[in-house]
C-alpha atoms as a PDB file:
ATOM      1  CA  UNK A   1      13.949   6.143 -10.074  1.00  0.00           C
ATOM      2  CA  UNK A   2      13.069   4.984 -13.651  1.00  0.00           C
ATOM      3  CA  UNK A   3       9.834   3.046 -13.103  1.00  0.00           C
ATOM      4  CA  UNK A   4       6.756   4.060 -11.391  1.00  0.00           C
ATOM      5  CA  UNK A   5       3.020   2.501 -10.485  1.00  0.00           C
ATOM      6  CA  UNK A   6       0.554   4.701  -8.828  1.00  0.00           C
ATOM      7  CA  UNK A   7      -2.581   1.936  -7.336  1.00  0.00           C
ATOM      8  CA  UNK A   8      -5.907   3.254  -5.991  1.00  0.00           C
ATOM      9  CA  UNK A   9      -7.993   1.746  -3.767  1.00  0.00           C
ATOM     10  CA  UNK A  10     -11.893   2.671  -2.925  1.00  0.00           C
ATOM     11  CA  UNK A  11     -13.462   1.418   0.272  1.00  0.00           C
ATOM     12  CA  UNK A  12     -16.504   1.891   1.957  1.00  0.00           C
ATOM     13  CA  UNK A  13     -15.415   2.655   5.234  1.00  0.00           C
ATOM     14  CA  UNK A  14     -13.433   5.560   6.819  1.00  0.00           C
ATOM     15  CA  UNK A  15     -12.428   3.184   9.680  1.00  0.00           C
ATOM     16  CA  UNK A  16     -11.213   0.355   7.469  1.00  0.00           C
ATOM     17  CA  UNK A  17      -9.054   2.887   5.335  1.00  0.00           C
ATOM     18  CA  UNK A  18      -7.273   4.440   8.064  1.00  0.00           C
ATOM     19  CA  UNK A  19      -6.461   0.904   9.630  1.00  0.00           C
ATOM     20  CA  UNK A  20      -4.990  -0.326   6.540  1.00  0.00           C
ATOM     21  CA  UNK A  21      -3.050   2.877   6.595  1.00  0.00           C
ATOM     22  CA  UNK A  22      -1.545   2.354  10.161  1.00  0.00           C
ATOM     23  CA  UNK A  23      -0.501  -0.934   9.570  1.00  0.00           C
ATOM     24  CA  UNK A  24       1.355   0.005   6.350  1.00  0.00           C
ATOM     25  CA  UNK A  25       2.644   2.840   7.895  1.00  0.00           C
ATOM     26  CA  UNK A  26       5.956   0.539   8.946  1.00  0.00           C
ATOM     27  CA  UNK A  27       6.820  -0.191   5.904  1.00  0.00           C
ATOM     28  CA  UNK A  28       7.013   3.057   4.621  1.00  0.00           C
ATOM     29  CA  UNK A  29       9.490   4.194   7.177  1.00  0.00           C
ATOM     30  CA  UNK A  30      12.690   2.267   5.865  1.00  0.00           C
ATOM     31  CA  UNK A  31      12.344   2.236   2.076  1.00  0.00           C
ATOM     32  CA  UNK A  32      14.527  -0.196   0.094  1.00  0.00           C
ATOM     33  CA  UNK A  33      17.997   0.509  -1.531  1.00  0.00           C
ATOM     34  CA  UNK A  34      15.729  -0.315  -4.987  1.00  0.00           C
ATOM     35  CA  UNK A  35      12.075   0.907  -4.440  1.00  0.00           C
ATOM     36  CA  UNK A  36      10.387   3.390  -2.342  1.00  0.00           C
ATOM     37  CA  UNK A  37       6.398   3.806  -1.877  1.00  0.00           C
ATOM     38  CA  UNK A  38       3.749   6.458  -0.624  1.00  0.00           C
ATOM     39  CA  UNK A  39       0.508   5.912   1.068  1.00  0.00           C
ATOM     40  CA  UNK A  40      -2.235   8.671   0.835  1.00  0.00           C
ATOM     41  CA  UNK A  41      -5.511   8.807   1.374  1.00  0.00           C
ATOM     42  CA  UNK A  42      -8.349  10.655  -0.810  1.00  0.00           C
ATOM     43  CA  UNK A  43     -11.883  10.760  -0.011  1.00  0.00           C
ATOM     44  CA  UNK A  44     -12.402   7.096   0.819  1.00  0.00           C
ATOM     45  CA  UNK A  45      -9.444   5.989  -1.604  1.00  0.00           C
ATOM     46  CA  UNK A  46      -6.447   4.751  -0.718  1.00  0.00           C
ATOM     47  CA  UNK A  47      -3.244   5.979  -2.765  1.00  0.00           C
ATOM     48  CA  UNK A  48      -0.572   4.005  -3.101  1.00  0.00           C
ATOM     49  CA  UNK A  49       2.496   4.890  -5.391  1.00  0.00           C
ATOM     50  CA  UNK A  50       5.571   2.696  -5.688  1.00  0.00           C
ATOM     51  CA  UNK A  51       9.022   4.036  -7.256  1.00  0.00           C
ATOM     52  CA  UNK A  52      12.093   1.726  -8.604  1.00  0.00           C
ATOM     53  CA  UNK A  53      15.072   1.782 -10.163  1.00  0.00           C
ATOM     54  CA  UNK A  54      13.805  -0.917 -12.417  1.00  0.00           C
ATOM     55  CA  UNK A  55      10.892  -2.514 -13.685  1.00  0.00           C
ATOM     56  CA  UNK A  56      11.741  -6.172 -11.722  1.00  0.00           C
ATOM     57  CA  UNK A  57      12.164  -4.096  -8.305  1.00  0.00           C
ATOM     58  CA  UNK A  58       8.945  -1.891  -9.020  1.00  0.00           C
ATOM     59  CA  UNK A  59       6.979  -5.560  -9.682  1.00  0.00           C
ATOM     60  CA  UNK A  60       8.682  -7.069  -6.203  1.00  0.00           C
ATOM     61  CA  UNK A  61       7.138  -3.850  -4.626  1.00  0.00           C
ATOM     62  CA  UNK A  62       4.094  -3.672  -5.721  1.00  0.00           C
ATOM     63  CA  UNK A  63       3.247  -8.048  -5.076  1.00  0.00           C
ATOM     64  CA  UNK A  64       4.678  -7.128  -1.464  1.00  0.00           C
ATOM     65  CA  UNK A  65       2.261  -3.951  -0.414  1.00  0.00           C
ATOM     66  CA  UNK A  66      -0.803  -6.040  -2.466  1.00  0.00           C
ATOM     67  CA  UNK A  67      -0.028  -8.867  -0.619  1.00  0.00           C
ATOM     68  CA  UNK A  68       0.013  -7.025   2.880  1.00  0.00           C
ATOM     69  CA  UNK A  69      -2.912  -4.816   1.543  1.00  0.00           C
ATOM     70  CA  UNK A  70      -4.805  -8.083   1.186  1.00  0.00           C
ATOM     71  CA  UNK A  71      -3.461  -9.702   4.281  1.00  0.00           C
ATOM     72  CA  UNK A  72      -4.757  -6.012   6.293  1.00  0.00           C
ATOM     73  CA  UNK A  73      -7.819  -6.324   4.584  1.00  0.00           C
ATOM     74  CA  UNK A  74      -9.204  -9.734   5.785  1.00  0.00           C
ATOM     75  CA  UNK A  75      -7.544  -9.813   8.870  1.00  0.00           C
ATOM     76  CA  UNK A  76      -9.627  -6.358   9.644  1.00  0.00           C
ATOM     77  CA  UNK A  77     -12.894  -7.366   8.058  1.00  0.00           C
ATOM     78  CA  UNK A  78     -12.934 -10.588  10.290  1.00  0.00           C
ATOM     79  CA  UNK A  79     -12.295  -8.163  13.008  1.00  0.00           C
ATOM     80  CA  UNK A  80     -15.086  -6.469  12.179  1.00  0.00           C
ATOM     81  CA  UNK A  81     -17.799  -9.342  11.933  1.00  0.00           C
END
């Protein structure tokens, strides 16, 4: 792996970090031929760090886990309202 993006994440909530975490969790299992990414969690961040052979599969990555990061996100907050 040539190319690599490490993204943190602070939240407020304990609760709404380790959701986001077990609905990522998926994901992680079956990484692509191209790119593979880690979730970890520190203090009330969340870690994420994507690996790719190459610059156009690290950017494909990282849209796809911001998008579903974002998607996680709202769908919990409206939960939680």
């Amino acid at each position: 792996m040539v190319a690599e993006a490490t993204v943190r994440l602070s939240f407020t909530s304990e609760k709404l970090l380790q959701a986001l975490i077990i609905a990522l969790s998926p994901e992680l299992i079956n990484p692509t031929s191209r790119s593979k990414a880690t979730i970890s969690q520190e203090d009330l961040t969340c870690v994420l760090t994507v690996k790719a052979e190459d610059t156009v599969a690290l950017r494909a990555a990282l849209n796809a886990y911001l998008r579903w990061i974002n998607s996680a996100i709202s769908v919990l907050e409206t939960l939680e309202k």
